[in-house]
Protein backbone atom coordinates (compact mmCIF):
# COMPACT_ATOMS: atom_id res chain seq x y z
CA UNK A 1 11.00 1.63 23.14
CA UNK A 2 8.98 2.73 26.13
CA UNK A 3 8.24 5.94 24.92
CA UNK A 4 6.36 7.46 22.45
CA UNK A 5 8.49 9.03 19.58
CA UNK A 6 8.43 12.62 18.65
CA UNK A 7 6.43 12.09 15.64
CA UNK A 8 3.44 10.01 17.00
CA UNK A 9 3.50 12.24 20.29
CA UNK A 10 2.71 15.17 17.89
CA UNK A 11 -0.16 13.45 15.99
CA UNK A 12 -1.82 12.16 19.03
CA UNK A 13 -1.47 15.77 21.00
CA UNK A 14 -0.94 18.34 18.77
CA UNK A 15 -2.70 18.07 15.69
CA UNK A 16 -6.29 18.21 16.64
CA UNK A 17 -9.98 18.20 15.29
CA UNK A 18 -13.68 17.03 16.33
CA UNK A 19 -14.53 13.61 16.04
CA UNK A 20 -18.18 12.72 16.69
CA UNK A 21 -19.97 9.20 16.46
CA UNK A 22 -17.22 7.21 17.40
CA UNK A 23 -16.34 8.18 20.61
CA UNK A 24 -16.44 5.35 23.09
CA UNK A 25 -17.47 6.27 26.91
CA UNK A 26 -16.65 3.91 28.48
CA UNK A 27 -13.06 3.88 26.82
CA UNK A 28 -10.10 6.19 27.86
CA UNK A 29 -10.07 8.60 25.17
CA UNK A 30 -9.77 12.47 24.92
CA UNK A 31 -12.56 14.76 23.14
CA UNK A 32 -10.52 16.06 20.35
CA UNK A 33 -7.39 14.08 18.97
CA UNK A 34 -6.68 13.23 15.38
CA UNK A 35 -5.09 9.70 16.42
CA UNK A 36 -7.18 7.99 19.08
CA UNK A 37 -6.28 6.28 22.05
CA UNK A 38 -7.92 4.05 24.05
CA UNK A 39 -6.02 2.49 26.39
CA UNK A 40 -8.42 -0.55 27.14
CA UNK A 41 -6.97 -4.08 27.68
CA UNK A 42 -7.87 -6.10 24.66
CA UNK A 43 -9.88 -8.53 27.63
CA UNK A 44 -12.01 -5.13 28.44
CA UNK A 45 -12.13 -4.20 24.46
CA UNK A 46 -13.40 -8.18 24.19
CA UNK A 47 -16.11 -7.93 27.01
CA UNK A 48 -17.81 -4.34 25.09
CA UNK A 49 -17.41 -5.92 21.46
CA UNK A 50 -19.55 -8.97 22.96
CA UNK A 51 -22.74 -6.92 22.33
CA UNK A 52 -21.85 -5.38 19.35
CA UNK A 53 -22.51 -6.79 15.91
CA UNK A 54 -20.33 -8.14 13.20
CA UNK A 55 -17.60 -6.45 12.57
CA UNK A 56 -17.26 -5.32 8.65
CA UNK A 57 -14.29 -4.92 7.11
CA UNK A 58 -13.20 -3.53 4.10
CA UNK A 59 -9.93 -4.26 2.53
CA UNK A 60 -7.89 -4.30 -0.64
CA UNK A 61 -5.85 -7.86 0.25
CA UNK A 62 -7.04 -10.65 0.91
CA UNK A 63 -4.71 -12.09 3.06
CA UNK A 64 -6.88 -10.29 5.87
CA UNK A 65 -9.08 -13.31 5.39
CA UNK A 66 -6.32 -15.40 7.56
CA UNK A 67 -6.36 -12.62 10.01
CA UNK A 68 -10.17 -12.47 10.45
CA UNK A 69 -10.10 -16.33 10.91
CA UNK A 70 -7.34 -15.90 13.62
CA UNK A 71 -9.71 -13.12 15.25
CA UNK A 72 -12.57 -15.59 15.57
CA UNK A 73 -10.96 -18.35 17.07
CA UNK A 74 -8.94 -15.82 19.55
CA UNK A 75 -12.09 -14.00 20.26
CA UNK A 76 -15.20 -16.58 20.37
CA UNK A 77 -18.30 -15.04 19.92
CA UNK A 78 -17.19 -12.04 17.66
CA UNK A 79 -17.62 -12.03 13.79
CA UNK A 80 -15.98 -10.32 11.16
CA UNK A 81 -16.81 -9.73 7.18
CA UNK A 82 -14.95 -9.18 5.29
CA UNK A 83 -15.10 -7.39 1.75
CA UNK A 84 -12.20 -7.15 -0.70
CA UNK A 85 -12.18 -4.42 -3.06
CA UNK A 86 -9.98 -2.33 -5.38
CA UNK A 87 -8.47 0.68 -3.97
CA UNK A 88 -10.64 3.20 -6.22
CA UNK A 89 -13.98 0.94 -5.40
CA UNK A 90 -13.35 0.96 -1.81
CA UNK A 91 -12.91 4.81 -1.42
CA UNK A 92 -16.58 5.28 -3.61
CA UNK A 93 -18.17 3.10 -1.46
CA UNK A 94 -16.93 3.95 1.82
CA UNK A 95 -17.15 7.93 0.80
CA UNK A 96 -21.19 7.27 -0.46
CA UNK A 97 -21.32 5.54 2.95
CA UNK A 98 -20.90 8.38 4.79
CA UNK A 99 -22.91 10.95 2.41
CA UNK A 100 -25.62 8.86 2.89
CA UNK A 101 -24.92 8.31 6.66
CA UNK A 102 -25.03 5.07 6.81
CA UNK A 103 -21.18 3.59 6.98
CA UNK A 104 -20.89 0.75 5.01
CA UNK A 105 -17.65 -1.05 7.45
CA UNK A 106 -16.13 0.09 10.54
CA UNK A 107 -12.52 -0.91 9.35
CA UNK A 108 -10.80 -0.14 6.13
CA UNK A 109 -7.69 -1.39 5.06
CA UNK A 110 -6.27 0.47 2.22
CA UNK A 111 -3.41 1.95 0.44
CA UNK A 112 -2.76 5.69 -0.34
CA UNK A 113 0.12 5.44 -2.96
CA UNK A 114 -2.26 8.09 -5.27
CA UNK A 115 -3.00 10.27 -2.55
CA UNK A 116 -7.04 9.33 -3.22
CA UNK A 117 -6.75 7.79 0.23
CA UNK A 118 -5.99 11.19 2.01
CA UNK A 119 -7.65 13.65 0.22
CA UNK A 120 -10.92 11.93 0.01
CA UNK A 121 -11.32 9.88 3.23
CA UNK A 122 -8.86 10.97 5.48
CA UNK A 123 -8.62 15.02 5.10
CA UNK A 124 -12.51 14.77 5.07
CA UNK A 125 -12.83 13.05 8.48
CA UNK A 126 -14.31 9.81 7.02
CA UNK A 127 -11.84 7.91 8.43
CA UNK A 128 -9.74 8.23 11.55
CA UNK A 129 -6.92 6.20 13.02
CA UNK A 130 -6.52 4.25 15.77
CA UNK A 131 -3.31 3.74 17.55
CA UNK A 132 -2.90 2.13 20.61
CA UNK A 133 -0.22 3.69 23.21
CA UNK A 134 1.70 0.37 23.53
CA UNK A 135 1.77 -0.63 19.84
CA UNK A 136 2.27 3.05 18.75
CA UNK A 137 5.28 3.49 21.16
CA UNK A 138 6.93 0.83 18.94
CA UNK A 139 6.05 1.60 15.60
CA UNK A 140 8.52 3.27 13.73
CA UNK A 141 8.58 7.11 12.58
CA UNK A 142 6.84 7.04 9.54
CA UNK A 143 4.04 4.58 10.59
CA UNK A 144 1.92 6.71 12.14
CA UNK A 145 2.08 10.20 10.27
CA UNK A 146 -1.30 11.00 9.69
CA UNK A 147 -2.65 6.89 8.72
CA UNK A 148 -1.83 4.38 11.03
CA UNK A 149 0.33 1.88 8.92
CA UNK A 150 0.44 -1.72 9.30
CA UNK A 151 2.70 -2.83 6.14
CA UNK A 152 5.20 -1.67 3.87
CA UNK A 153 5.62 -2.82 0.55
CA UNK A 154 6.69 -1.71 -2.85
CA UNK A 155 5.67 -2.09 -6.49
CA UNK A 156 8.97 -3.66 -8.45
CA UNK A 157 9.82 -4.79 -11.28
CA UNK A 158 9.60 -8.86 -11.95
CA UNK A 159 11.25 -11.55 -14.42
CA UNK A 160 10.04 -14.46 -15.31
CA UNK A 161 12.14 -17.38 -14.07
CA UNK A 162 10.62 -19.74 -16.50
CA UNK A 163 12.20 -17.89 -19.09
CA UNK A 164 15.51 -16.66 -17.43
CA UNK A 165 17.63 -18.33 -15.08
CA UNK A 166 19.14 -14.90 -13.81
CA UNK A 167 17.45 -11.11 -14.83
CA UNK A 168 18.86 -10.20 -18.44
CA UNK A 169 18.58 -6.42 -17.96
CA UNK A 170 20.32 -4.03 -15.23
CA UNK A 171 19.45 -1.19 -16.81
CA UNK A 172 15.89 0.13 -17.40
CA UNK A 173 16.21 1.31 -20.77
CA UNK A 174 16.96 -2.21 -21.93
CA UNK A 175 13.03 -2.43 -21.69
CA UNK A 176 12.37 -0.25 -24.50
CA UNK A 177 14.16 -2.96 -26.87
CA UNK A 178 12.13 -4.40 -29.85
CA UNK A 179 12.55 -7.81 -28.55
CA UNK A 180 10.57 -7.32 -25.15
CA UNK A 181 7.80 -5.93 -27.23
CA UNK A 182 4.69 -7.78 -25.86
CA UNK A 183 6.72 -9.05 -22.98
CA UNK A 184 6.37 -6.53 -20.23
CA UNK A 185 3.13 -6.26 -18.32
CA UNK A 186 2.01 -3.60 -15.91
CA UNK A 187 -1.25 -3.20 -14.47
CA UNK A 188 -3.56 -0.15 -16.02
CA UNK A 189 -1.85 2.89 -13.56
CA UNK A 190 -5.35 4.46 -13.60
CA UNK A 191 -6.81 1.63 -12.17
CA UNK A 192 -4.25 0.30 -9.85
CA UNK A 193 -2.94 2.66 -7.09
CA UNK A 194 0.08 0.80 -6.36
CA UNK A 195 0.97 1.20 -9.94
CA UNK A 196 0.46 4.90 -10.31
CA UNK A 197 2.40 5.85 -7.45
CA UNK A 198 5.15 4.49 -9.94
CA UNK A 199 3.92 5.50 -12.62
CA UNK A 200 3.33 9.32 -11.77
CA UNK A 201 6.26 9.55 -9.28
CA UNK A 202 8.71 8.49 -12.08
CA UNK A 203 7.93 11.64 -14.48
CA UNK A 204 9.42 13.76 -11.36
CA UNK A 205 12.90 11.79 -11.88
CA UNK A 206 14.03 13.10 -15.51
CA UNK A 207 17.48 13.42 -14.14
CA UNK A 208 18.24 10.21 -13.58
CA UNK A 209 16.52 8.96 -16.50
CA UNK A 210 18.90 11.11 -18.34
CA UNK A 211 21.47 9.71 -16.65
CA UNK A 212 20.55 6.21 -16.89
CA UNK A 213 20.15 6.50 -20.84
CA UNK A 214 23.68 8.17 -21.17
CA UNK A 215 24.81 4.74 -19.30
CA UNK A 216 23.26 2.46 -21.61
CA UNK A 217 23.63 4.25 -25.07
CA UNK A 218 27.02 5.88 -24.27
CA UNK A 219 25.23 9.14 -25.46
CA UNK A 220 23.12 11.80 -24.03
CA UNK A 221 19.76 11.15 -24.57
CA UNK A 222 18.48 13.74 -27.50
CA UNK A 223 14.90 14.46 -27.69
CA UNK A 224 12.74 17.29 -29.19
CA UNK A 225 9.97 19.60 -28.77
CA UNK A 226 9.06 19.60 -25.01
CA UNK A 227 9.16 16.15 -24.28
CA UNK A 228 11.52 15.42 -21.57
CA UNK A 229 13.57 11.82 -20.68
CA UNK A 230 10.54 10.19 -18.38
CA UNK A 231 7.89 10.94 -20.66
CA UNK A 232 9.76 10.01 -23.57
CA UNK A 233 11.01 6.65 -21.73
CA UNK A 234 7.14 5.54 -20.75
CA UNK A 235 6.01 6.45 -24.18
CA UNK A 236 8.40 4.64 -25.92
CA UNK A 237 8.44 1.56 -23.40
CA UNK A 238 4.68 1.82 -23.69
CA UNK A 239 5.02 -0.03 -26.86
CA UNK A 240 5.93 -3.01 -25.62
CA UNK A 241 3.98 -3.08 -22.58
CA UNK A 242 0.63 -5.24 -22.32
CA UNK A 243 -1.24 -3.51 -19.73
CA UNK A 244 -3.54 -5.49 -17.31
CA UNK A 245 -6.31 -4.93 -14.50
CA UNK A 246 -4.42 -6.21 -11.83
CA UNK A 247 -1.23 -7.55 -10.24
CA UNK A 248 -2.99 -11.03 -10.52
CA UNK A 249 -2.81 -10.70 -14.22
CA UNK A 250 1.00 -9.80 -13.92
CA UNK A 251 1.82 -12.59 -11.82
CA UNK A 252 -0.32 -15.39 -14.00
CA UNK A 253 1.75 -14.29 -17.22
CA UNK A 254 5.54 -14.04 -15.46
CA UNK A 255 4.26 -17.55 -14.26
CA UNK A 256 3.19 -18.73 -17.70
CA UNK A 257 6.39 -17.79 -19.30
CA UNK A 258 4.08 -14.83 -21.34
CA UNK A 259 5.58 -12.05 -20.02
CA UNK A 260 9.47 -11.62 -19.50
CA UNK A 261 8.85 -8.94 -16.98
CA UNK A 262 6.16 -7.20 -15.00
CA UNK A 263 5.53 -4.61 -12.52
CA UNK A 264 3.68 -5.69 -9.45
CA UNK A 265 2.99 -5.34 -5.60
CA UNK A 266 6.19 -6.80 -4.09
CA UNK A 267 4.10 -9.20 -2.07
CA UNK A 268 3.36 -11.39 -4.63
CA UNK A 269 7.19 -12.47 -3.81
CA UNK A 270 5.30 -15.03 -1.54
CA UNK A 271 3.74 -17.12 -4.51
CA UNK A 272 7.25 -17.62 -5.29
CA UNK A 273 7.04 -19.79 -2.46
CA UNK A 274 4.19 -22.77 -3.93
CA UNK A 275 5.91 -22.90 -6.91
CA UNK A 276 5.34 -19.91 -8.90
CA UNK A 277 8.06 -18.71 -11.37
CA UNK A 278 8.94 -15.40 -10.76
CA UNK A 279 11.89 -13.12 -9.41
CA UNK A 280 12.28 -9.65 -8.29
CA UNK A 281 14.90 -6.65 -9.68
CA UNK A 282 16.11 -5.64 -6.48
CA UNK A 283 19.25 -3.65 -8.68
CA UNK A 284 18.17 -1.66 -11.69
CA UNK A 285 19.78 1.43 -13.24
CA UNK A 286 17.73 4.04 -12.27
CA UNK A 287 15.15 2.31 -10.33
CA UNK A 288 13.07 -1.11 -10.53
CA UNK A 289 9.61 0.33 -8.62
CA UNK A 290 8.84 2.74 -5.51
CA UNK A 291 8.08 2.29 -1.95
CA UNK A 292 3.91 1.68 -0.98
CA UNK A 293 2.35 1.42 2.40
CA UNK A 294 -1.31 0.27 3.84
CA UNK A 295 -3.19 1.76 6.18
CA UNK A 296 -5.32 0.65 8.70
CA UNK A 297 -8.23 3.05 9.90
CA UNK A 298 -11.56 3.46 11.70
CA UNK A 299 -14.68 5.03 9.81
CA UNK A 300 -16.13 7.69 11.82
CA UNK A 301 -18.92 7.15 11.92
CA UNK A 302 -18.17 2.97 12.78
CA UNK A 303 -20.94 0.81 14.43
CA UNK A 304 -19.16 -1.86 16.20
CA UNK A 305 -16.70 0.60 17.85
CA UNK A 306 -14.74 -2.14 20.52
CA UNK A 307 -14.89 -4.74 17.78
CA UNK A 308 -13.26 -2.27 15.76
CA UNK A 309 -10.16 -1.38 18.18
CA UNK A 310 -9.82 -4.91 19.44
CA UNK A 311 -9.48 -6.27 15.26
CA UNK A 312 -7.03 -2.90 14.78
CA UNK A 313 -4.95 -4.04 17.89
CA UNK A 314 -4.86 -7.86 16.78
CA UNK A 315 -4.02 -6.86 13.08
CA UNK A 316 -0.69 -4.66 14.06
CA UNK A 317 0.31 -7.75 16.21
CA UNK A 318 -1.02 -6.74 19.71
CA UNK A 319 1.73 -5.11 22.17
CA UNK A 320 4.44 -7.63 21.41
CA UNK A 321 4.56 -7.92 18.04
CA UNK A 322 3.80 -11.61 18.29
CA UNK A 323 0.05 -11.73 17.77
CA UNK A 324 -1.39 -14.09 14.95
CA UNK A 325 -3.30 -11.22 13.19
CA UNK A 326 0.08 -9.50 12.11
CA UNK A 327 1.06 -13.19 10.74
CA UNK A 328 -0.24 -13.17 7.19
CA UNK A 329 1.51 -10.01 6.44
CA UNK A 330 4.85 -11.23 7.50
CA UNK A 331 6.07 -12.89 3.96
CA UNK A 332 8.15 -12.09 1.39
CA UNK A 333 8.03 -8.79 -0.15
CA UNK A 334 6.74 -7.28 3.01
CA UNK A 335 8.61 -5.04 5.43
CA UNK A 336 7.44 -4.37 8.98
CA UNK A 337 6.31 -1.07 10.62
CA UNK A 338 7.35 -2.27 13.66
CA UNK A 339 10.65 -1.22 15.33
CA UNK A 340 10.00 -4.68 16.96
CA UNK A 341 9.01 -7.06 14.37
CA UNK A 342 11.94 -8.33 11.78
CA UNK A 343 11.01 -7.45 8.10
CA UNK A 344 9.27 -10.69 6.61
CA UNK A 345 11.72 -9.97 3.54
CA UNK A 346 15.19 -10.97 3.47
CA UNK A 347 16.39 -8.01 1.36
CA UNK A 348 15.59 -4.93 3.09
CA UNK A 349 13.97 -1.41 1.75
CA UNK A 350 17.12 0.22 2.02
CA UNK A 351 19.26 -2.31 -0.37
CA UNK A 352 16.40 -1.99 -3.20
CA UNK A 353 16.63 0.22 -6.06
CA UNK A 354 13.35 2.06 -5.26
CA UNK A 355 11.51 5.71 -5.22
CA UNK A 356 10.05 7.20 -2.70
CA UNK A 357 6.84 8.76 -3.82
CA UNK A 358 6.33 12.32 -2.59
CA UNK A 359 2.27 11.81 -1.63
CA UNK A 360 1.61 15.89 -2.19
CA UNK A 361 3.66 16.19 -5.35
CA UNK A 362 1.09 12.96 -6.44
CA UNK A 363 -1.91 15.24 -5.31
CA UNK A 364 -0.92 18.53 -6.70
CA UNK A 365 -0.04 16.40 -9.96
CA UNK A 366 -2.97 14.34 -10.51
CA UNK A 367 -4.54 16.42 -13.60
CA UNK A 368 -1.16 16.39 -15.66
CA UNK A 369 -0.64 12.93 -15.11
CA UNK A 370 -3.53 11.19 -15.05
CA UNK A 371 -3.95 13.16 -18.65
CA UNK A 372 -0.60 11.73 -19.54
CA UNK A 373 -1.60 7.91 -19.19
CA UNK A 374 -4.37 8.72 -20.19
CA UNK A 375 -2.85 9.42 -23.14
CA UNK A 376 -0.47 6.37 -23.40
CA UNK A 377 -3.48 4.33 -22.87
CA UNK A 378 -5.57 5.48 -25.82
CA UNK A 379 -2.48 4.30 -27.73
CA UNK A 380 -2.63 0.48 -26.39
């Protein structure tokens, strides 16, 4: 663990480009780098971010809140806001930010299931990461390639346990049945990133829809015209779908006994927790959901540079792992970047029925499938 893998080695001292405005001087950084380091104590980082302002962060969860409030009280004398935005509200603000050159946050936390992330604030320079040598020598491979990570989730496939003692289904054709019609609730994939990634990665896995259907109907799936088995399974499982703003939404109903199922962000897992009746489909015949991640970066153009370092450093758990701004994210659902941090999940990634969304294929696809939900939609 004392060495830097392969990977993160190549990011921090191969792949290079300019960065100007956030630079620090009196930090131990190199000119050009597309991961910075700075190898500062967090008691030096604390000393600069004394005469800095407050600290603005940007985020898409809210459970940042409880690591902003452990920052304070670590850190006396340093503030932090924080903002919570959607994914596709975030990346407009924080992209008119820096047209108009005056950043709106120095810290975004985000994900990039859609690939919105990359191509419009990362491959543009708006944002940059920050990875510490002695964290990023303990993250693991794919933590650091390109974004600096900080959680790993996944957007599955839920059941109501107000309504079912045990799932009904292990198959996910059984959704398409007349009597779940109304009972399935997914959050709008054009307005949820999490969601798309699904949504959109699933059309590039016809095979084992084909596959799956020939296991529940005992037939090979027959369809005409041009149509092929994922685009034919989402528009007929549209039907019975409700579709919703937001996980929230999804939650609320599985809760209420409304829905039977519903796709959401695996974290919600933790709700389960105070009382909240739902249950995830780790096992489903082809898949239940696909693998997400969230990113923690820099803007480039970030006032409050030290603030901004110290608050990345706290939030991936300091050098041990053991720091109380990692703490929020460790609950159910969640799975740990860290080589030294335990998942917070008991299940882990690899035992879960899940995609892995191919983040280019997502880009080079948007225009076909974006018109294809689009199209779904218009029918709901």
């Amino acid at each position: 663990m004392g060495k830097i893998s392969g990977r993160i080695a190549a990011l921090i001292f191969i792949m290079v480009f300019a960065l100007s405005g956030c630079a620090n001087p009196s930090g131990n950084e190199t000119e050009k780098k597309t991961v910075i380091i700075d190898n500062s104590t967090p008691e030096e980082l604390y000393e600069r971010a004394l005469k800095e302002d407050t600290l603005v962060v940007y985020t898409v969860s809210t459970r940042v809140v409880d690591t902003k409030e452990a920052f304070e009280k670590t850190y006396p004398g340093l503030f932090v806001e924080v903002r919570d935005l959607r994914s596709p509200n975030l990346i407009e603000e924080v992209e008119k930010g820096s047209g108009r050159g005056t950043p709106v946050c120095d810290v975004v936390l985000c994900n990039d299931n859609s690939g919105e992330f990359k191509t419009r604030l990362i491959d543009t320079g708006i944002v940059i990461p920050f990875l510490p040598e002695d964290i990023g020598s303990r993250m693991k491979e794919d933590a650091a390639d390109g974004m600096v990570s900080f959680l790993n989730e996944a957007e599955i496939l839920f059941y109501s346990t107000k309504v079912y003692s045990e799932c009904p289904i292990e198959n996910i054709w059984e959704l398409t049945e007349e009597k779940y019609k109304g009972r399935i609730y997914l959050p709008n994939p054009l307005r949820s990133f999490s969601t798309y990634a699904f949504c959109a990665s699933s059309l590039d896995h016809i095979g084992e829809f084909e596959d799956a259907y020939e296991v529940y109907a005992g037939d090979k799936l027959e369809i005409e015209g041009t149509e092929n088995a994922a685009e034919y399974f989402w528009k007929k499982v549209s039907k019975n779908i409700i579709f919703t703003n937001s996980s929230d939404e999804v939650t609320e109903a599985l809760n209420d006994g409304k829905a039977d199922f519903g796709w959401c962000v695996s974290s919600k897992l933790r709700l389960a927790g105070v009382g909240y009746s739902l249950a995830p489909v780790y096992k489903l015949t082809p898949f239940s959901g696909c693998r997400t991640s969230y990113a923690v970066m820099m803007t480039k153009e970030c006032k409050n540079v030290n603030s901004a370092k110290l608050f990345i450093r706290f939030l991936l758990g300091e050098k041990d792992g053991q720091g109380a701004g990692l703490k929020p994210f460790c609950t159910a659902g969640t799975w740990s970047v860290r080589g030294d941090v335990p998942d917070g999940n008991d299940v882990p990634l690899s035992a879960i029925d899940l995609i892995a969304p191919d983040q280019q294929k997502l880009i080079d696809d948007k225009e076909k499938s974006v018109a294809f939900w689009t199209d779904i939609l218009k029918g709901n």
